[in-house]
N, C-alpha and C. Protein backbone atom coordinates (compact mmCIF):
# COMPACT_ATOMS: atom_id res chain seq x y z
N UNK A 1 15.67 -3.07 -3.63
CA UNK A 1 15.11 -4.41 -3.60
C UNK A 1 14.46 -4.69 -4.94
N UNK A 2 14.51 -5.68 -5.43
CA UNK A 2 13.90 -6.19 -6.79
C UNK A 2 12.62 -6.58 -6.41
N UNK A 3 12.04 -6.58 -7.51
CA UNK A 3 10.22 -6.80 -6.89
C UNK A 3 9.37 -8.07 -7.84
N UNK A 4 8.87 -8.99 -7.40
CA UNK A 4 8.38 -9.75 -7.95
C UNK A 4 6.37 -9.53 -7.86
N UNK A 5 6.15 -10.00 -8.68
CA UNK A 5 4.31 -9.85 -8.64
C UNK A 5 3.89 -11.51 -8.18
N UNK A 6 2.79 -10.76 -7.08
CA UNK A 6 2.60 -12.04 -6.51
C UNK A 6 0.71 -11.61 -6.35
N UNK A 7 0.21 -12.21 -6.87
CA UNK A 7 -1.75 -12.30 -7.17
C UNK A 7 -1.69 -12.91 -5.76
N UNK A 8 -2.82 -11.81 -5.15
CA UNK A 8 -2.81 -12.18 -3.59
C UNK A 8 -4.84 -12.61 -4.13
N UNK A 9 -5.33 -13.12 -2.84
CA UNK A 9 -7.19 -13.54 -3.32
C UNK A 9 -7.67 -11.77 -2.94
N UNK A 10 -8.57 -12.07 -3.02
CA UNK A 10 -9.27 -10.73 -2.42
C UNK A 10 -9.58 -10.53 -1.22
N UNK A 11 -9.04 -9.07 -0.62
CA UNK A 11 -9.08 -9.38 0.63
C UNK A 11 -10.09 -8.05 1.01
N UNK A 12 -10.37 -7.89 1.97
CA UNK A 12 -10.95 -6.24 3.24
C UNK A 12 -10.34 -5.94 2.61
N UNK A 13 -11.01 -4.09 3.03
CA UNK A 13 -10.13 -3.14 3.11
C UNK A 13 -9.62 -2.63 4.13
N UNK A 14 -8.33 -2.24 4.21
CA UNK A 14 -7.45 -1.83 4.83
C UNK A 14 -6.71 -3.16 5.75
N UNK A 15 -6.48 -4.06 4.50
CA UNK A 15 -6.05 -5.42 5.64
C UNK A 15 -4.66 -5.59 5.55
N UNK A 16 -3.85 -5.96 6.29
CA UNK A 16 -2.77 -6.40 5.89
C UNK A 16 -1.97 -8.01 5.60
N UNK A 17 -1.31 -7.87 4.20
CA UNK A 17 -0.88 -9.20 3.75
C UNK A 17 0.21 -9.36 4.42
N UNK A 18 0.87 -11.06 4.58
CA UNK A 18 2.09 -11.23 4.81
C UNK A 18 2.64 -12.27 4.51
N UNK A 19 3.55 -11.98 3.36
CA UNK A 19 4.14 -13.11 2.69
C UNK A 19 5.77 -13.49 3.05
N UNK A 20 5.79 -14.74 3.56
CA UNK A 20 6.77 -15.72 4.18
C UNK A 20 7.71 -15.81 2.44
N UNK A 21 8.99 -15.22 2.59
CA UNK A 21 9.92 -15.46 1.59
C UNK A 21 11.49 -16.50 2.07
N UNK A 22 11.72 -17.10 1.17
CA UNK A 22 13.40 -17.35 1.79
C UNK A 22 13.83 -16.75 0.51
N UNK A 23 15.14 -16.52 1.05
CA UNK A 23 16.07 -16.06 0.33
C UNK A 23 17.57 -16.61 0.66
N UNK A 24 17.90 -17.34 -0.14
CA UNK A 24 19.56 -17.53 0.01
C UNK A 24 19.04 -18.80 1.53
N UNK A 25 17.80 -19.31 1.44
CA UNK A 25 18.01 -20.05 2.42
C UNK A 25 17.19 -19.54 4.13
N UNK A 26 17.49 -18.46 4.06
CA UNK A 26 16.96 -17.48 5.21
C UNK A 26 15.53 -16.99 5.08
N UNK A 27 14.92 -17.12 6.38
CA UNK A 27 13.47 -17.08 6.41
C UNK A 27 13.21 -15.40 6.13
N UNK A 28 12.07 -14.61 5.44
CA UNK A 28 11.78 -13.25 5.58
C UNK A 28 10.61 -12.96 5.18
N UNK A 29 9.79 -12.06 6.44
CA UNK A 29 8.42 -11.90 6.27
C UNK A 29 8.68 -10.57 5.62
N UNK A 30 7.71 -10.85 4.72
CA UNK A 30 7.13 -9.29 4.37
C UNK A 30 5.68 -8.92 4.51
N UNK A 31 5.02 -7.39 5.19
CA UNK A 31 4.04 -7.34 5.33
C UNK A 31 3.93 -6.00 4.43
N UNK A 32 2.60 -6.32 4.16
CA UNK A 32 2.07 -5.13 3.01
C UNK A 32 0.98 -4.68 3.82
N UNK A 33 0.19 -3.70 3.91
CA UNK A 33 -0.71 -2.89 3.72
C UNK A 33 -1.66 -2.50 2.69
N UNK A 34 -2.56 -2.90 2.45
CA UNK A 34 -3.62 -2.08 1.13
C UNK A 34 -4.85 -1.18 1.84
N UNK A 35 -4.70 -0.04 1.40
CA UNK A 35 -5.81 0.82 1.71
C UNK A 35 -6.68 1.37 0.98
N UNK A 36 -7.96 1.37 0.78
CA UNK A 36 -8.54 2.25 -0.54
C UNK A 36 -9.13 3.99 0.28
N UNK A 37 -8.72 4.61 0.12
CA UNK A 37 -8.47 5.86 0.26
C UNK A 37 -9.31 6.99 -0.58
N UNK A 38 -10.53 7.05 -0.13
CA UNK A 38 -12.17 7.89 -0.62
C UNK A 38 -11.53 9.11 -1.08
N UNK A 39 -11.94 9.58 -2.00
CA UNK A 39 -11.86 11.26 -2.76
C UNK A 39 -13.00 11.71 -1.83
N UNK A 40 -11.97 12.74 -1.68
CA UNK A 40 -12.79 14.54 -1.50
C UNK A 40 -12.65 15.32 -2.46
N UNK A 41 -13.62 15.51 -2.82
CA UNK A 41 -14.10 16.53 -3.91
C UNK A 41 -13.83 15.71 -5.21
N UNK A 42 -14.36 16.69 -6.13
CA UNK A 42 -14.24 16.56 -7.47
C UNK A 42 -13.01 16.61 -8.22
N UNK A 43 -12.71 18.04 -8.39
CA UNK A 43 -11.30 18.44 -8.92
C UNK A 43 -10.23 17.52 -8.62
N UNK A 44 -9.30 17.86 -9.72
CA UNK A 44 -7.85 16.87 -9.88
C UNK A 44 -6.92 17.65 -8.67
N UNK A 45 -7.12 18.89 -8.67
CA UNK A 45 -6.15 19.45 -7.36
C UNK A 45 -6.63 18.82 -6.02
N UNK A 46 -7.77 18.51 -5.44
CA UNK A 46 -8.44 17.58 -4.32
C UNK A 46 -8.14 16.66 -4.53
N UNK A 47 -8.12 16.13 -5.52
CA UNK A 47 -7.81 14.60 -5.23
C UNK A 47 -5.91 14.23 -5.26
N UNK A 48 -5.25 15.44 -5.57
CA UNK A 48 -4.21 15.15 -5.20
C UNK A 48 -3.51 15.50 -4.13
N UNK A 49 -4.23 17.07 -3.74
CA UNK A 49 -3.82 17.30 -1.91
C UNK A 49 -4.69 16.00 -1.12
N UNK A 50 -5.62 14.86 -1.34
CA UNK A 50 -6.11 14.27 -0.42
C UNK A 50 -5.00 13.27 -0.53
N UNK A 51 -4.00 12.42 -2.06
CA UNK A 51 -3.13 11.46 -1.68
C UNK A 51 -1.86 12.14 -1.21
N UNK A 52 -1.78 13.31 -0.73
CA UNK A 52 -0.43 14.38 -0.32
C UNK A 52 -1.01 14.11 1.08
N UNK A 53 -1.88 14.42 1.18
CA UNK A 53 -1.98 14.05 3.20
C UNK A 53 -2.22 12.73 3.48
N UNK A 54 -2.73 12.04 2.82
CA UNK A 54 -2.78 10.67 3.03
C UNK A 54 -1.19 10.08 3.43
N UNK A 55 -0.29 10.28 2.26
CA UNK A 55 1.11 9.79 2.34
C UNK A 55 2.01 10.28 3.20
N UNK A 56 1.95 11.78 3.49
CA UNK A 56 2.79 12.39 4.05
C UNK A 56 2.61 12.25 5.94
N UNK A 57 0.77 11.88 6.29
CA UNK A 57 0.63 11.76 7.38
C UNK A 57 0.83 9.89 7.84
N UNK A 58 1.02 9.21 6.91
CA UNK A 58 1.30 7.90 7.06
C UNK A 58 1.86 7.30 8.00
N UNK A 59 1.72 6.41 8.97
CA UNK A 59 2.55 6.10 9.81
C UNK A 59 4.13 5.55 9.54
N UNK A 60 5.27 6.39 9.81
CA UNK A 60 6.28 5.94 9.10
C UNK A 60 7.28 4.59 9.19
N UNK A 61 6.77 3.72 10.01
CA UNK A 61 7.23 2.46 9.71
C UNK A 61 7.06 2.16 8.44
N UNK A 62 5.84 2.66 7.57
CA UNK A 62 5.68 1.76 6.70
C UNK A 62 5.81 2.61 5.29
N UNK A 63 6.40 2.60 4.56
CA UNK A 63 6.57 2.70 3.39
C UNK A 63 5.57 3.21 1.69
N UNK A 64 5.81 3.66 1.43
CA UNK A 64 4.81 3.76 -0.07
C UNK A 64 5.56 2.48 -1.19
N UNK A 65 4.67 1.68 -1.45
CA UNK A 65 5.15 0.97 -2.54
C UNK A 65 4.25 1.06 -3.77
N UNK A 66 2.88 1.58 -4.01
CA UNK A 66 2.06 1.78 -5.30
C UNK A 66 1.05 2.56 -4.93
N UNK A 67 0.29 2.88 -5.81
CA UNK A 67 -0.98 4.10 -5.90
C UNK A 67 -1.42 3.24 -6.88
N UNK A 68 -2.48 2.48 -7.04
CA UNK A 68 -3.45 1.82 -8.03
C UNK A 68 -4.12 2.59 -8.55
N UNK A 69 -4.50 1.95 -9.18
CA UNK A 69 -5.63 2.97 -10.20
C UNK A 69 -6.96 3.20 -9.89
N UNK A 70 -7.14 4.67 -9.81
CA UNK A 70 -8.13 5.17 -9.10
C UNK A 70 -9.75 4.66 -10.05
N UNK A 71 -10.92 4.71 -9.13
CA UNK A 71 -12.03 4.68 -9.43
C UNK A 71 -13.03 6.31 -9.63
N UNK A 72 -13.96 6.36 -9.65
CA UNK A 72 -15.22 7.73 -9.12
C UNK A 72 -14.98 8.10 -8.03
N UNK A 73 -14.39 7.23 -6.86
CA UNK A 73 -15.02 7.16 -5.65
C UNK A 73 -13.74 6.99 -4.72
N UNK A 74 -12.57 6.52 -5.24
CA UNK A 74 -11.49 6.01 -3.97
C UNK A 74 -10.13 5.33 -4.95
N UNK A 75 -9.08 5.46 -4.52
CA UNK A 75 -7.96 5.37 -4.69
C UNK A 75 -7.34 4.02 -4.08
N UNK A 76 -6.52 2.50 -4.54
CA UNK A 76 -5.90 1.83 -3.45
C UNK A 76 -4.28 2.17 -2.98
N UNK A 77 -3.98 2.02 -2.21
CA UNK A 77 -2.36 2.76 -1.78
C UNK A 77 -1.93 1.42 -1.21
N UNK A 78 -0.98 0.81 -1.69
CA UNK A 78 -0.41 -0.16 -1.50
C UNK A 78 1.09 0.65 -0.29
N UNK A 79 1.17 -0.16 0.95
CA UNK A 79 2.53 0.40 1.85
C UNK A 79 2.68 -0.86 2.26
N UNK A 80 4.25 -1.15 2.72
CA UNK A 80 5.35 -2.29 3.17
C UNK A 80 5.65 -1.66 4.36
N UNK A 81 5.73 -2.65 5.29
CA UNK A 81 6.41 -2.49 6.43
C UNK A 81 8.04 -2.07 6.71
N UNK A 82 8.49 -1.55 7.27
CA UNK A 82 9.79 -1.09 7.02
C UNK A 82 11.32 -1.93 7.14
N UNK A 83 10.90 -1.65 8.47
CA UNK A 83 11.84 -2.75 9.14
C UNK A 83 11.46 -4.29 9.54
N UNK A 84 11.26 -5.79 8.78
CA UNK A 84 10.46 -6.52 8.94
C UNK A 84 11.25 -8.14 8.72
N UNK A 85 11.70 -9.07 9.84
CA UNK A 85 12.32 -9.57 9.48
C UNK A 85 11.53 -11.27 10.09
């Protein structure tokens, strides 16, 4: 799928967006997910086994589409719904 950037307002955390597309004429929802996702511990190895269980325990309808850029404190993980029409 080709990907366009779309500036959503500011929303909660852990909310989900859903943006109404046509294509070719045909209606198609897409829903996103944003989560910000707290560090454990200090170290770079913790903070990467915490986005390894984060992703891997994910509910799998939904997809990985980005890892934002982390803060001190928490990570955002952008996921798409899978099957979504």
């Amino acid at each position: 799928m080709r990907e366009i950037v779309i500036l959503v307002p500011e929303i909660d955390v852990d909310q989900n967006v859903e943006i109404d597309v046509r294509i070719n004429g045909r209606k198609k929802t897409l829903k996103y997910r944003i989560e910000l996702t707290r560090w454990e511990g200090d170290q770079s190895e913790d903070r990467v086994t915490t986005l390894r269980h984060k992703i891997a325990d994910y509910d799998k309808d939904w997809e990985l589409v980005e890892i934002g850029a982390p803060s001190k404190t928490e990570i955002p993980i952008v996921f798409r719904k899978s099957n979504t029409e």
